[in-house]
PDB file of N, CA and C in Angstrom:
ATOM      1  N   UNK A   1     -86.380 -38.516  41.698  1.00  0.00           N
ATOM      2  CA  UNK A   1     -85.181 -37.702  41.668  1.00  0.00           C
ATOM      3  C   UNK A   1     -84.895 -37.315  40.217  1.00  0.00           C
ATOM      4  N   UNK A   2     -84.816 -36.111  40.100  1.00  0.00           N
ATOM      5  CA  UNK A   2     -84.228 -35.847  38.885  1.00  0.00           C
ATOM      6  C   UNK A   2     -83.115 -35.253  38.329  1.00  0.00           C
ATOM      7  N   UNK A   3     -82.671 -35.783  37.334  1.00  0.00           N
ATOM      8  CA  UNK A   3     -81.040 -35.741  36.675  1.00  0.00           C
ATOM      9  C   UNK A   3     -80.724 -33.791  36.600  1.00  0.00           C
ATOM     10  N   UNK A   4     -79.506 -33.738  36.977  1.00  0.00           N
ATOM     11  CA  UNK A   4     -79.149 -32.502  36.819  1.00  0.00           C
ATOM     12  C   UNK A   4     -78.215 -32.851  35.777  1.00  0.00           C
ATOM     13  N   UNK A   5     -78.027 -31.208  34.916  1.00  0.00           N
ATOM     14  CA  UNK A   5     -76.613 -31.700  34.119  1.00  0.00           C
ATOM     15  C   UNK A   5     -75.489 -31.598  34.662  1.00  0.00           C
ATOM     16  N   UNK A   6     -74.516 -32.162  34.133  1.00  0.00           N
ATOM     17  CA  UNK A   6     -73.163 -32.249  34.625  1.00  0.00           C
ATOM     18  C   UNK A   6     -72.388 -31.160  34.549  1.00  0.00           C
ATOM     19  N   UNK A   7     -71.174 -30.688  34.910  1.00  0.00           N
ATOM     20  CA  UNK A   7     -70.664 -29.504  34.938  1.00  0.00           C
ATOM     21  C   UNK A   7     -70.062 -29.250  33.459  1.00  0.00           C
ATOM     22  N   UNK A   8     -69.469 -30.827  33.021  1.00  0.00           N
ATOM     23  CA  UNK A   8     -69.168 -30.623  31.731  1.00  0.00           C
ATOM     24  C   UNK A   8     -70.538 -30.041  30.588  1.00  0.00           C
ATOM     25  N   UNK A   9     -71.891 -30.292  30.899  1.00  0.00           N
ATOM     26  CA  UNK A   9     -72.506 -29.566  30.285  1.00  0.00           C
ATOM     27  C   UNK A   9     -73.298 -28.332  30.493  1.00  0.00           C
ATOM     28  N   UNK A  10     -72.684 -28.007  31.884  1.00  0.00           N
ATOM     29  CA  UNK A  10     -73.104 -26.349  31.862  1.00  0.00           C
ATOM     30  C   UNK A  10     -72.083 -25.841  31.223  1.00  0.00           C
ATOM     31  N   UNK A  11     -70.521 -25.997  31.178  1.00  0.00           N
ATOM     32  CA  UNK A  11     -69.693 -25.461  30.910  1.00  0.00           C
ATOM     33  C   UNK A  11     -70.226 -24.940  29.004  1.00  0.00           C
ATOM     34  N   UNK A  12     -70.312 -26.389  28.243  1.00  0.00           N
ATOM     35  CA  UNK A  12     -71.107 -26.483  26.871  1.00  0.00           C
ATOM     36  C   UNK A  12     -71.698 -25.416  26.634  1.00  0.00           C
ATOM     37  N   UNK A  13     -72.626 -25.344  27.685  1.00  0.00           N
ATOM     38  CA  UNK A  13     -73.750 -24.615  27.542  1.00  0.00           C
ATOM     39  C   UNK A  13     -73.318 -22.559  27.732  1.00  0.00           C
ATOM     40  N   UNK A  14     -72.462 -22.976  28.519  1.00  0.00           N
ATOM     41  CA  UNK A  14     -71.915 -21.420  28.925  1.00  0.00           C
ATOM     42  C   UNK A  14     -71.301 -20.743  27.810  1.00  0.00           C
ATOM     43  N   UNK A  15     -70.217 -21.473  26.822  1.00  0.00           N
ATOM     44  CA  UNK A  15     -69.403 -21.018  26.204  1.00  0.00           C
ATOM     45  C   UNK A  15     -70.456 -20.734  24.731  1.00  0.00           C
ATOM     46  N   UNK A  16     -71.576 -21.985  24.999  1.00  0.00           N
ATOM     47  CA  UNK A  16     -72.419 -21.633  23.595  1.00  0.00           C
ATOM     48  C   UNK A  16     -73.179 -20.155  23.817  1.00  0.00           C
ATOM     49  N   UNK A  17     -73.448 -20.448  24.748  1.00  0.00           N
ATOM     50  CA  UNK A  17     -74.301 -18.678  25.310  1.00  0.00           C
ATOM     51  C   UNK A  17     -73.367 -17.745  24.578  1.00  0.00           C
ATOM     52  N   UNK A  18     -72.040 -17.686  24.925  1.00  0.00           N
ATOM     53  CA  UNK A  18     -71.760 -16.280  24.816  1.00  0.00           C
ATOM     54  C   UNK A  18     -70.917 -16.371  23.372  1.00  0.00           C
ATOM     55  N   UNK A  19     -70.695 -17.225  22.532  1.00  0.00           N
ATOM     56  CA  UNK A  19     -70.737 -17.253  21.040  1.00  0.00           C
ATOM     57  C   UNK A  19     -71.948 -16.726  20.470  1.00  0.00           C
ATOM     58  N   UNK A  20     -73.143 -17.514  20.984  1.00  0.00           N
ATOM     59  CA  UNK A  20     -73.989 -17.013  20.475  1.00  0.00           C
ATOM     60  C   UNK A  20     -74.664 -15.417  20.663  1.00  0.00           C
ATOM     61  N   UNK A  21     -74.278 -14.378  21.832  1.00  0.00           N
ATOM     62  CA  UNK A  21     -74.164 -12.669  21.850  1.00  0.00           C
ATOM     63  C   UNK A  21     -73.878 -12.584  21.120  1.00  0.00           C
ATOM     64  N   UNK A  22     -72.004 -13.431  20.480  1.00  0.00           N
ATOM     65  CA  UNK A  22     -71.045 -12.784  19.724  1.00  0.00           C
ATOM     66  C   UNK A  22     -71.524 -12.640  18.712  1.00  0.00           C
ATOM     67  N   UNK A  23     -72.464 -13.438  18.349  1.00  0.00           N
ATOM     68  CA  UNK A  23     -72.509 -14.061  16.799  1.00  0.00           C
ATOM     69  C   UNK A  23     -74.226 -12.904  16.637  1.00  0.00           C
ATOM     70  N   UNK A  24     -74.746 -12.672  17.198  1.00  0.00           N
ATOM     71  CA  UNK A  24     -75.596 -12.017  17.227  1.00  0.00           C
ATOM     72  C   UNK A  24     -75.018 -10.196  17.107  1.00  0.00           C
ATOM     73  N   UNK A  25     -74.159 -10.138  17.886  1.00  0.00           N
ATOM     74  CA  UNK A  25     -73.454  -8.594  17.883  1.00  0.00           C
ATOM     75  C   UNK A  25     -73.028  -8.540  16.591  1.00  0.00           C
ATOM     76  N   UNK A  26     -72.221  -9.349  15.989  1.00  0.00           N
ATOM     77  CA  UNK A  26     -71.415  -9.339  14.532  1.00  0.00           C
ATOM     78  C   UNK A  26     -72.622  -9.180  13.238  1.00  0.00           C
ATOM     79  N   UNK A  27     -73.639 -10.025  13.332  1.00  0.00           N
ATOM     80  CA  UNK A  27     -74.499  -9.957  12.120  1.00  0.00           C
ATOM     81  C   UNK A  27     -75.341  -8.783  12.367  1.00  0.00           C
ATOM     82  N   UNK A  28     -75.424  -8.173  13.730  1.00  0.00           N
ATOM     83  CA  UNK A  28     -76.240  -6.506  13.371  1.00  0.00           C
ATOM     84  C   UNK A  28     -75.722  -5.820  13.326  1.00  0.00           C
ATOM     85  N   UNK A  29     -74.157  -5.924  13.619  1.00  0.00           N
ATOM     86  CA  UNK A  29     -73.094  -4.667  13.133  1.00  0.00           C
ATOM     87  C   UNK A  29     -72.949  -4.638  11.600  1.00  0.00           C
ATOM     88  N   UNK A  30     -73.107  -6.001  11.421  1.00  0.00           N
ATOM     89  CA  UNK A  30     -72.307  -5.708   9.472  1.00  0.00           C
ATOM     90  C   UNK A  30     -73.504  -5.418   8.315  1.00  0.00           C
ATOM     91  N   UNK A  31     -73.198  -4.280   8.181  1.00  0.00           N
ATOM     92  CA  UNK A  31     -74.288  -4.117   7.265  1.00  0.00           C
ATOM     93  C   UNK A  31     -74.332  -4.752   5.825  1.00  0.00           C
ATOM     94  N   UNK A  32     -73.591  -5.374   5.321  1.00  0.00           N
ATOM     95  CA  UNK A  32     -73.748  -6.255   4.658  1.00  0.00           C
ATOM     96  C   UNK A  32     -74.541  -7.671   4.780  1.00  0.00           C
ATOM     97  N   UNK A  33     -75.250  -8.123   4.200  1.00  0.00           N
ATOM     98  CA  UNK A  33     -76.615  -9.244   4.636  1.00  0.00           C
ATOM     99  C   UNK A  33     -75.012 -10.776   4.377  1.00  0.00           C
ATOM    100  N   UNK A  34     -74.719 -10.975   3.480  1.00  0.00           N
ATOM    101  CA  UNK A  34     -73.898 -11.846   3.084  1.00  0.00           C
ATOM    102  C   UNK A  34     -73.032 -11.828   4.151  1.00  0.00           C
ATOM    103  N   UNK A  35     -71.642 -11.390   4.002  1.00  0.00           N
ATOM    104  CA  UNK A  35     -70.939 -11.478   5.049  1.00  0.00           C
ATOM    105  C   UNK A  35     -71.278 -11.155   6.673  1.00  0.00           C
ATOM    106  N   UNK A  36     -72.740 -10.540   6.853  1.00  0.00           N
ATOM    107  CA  UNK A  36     -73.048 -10.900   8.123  1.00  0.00           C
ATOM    108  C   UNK A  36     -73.243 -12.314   8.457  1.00  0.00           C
ATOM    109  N   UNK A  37     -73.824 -12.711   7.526  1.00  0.00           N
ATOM    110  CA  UNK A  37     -74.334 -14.059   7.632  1.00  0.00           C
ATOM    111  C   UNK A  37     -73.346 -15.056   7.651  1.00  0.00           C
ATOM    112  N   UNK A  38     -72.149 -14.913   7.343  1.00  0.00           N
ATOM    113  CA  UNK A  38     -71.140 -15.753   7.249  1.00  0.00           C
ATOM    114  C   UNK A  38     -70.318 -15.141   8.380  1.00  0.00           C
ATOM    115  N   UNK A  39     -70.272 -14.170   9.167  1.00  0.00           N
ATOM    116  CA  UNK A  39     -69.907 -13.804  10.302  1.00  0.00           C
ATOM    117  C   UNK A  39     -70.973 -14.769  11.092  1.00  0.00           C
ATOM    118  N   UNK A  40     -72.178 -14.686  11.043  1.00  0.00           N
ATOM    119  CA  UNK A  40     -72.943 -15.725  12.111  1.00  0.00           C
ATOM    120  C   UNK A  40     -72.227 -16.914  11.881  1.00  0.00           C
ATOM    121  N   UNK A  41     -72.414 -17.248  10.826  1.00  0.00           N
ATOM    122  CA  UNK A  41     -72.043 -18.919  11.087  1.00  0.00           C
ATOM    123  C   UNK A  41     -70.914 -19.317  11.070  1.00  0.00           C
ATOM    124  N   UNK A  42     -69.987 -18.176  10.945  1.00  0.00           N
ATOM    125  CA  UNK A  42     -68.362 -18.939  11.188  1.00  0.00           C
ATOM    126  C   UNK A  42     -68.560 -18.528  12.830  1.00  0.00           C
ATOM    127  N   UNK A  43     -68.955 -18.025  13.315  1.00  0.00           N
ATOM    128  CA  UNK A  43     -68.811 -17.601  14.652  1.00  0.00           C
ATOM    129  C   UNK A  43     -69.945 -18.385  15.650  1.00  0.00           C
ATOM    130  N   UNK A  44     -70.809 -19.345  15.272  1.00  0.00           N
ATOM    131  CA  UNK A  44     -71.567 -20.646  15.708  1.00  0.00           C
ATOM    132  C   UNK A  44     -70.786 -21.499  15.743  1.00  0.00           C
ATOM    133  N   UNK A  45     -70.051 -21.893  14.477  1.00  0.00           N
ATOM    134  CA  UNK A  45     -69.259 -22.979  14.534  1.00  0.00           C
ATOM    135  C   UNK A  45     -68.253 -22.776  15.251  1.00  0.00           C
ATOM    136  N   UNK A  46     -67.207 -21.759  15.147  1.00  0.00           N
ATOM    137  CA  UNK A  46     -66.270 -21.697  16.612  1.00  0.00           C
ATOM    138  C   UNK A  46     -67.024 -21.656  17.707  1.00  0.00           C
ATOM    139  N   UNK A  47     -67.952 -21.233  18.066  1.00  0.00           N
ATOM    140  CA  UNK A  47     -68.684 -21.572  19.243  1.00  0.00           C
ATOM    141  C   UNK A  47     -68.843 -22.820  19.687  1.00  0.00           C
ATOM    142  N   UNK A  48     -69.595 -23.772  18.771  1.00  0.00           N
ATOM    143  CA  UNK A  48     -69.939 -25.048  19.053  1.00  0.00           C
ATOM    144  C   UNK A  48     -68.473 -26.050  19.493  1.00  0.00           C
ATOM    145  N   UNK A  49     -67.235 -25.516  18.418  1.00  0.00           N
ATOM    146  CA  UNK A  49     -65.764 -26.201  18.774  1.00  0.00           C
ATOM    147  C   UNK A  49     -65.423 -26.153  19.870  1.00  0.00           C
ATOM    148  N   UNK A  50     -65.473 -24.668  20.430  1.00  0.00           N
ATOM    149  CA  UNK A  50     -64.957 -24.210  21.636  1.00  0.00           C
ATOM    150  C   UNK A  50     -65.361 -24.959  22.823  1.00  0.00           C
ATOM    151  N   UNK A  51     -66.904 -24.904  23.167  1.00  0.00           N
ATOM    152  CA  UNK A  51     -67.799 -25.807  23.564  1.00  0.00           C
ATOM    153  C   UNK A  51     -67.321 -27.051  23.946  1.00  0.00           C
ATOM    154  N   UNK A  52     -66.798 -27.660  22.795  1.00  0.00           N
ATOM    155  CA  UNK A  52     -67.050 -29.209  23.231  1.00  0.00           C
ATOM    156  C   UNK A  52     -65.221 -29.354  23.465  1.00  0.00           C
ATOM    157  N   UNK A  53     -64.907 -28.452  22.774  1.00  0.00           N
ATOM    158  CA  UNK A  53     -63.517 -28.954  23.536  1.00  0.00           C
ATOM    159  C   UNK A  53     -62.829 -28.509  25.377  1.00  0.00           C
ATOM    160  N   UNK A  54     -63.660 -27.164  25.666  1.00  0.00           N
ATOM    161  CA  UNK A  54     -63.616 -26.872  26.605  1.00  0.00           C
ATOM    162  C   UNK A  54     -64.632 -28.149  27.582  1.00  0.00           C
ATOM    163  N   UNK A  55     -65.976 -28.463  27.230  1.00  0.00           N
ATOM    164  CA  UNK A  55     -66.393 -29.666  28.226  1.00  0.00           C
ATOM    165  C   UNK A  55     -65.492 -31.281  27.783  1.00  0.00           C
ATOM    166  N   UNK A  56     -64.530 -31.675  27.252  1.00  0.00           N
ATOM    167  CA  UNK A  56     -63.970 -32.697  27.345  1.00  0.00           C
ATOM    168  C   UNK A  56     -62.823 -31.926  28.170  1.00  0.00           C
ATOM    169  N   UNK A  57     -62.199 -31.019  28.156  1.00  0.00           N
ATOM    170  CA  UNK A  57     -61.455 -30.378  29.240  1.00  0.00           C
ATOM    171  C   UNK A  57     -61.913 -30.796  30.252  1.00  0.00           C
ATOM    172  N   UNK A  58     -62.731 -29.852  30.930  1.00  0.00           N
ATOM    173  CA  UNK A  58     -63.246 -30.073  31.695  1.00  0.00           C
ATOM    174  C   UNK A  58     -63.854 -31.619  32.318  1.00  0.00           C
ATOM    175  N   UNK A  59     -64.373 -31.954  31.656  1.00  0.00           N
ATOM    176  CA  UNK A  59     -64.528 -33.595  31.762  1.00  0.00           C
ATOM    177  C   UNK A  59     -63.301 -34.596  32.523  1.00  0.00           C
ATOM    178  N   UNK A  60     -62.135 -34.295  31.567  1.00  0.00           N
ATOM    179  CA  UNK A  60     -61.110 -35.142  31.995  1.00  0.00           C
ATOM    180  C   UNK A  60     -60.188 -34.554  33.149  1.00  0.00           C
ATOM    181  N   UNK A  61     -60.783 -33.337  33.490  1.00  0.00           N
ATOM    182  CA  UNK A  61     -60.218 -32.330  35.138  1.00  0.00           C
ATOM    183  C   UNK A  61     -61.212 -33.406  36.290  1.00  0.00           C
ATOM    184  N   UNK A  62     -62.495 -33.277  35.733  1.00  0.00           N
ATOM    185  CA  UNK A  62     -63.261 -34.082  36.913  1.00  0.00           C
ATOM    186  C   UNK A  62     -62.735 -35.320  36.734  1.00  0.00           C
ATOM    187  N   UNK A  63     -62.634 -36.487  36.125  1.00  0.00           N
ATOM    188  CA  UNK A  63     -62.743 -37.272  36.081  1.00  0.00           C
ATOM    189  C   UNK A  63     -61.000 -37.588  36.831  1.00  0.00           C
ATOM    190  N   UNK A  64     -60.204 -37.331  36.752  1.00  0.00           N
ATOM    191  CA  UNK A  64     -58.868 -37.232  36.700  1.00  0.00           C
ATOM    192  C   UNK A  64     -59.045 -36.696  38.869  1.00  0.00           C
ATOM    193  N   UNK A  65     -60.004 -36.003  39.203  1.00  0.00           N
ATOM    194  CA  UNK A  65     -60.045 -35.195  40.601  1.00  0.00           C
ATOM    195  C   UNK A  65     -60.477 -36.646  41.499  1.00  0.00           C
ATOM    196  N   UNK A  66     -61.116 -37.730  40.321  1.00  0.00           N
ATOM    197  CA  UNK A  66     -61.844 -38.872  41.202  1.00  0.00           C
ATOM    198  C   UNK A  66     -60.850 -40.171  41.748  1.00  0.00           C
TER     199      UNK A  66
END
């Protein structure tokens, strides 16, 4: 039998997906190399925040349903 992930980490996984479009749309819009690049990575790192605070959300909805 094998392990599926949990909902708290599709959720992870969902919100990183679509930071990461964002963060991809922002650094080929800005034609500047520098501040694209700091558009990527401020916009990874809110990604990654978002992420984990939305799956401990989520987490403590399931856990709280049991």
């Amino acid at each position: 039998m094998r392990n599926r992930p949990s909902l708290p980490e599709w959720v992870w996984a969902a919100v990183n997906v679509v930071f990461v479009i964002i963060a991809g749309l922002l650094f080929f819009s800005i034609d500047d190399p520098v501040l694209g690049t700091l558009a990527l990575a401020a916009t990874l790192i809110a990604g990654e925040l978002t992420a984990r605070l939305a799956s401990h959300w989520v987490r403590q909805r399931t856990e709280d349903d049991r």
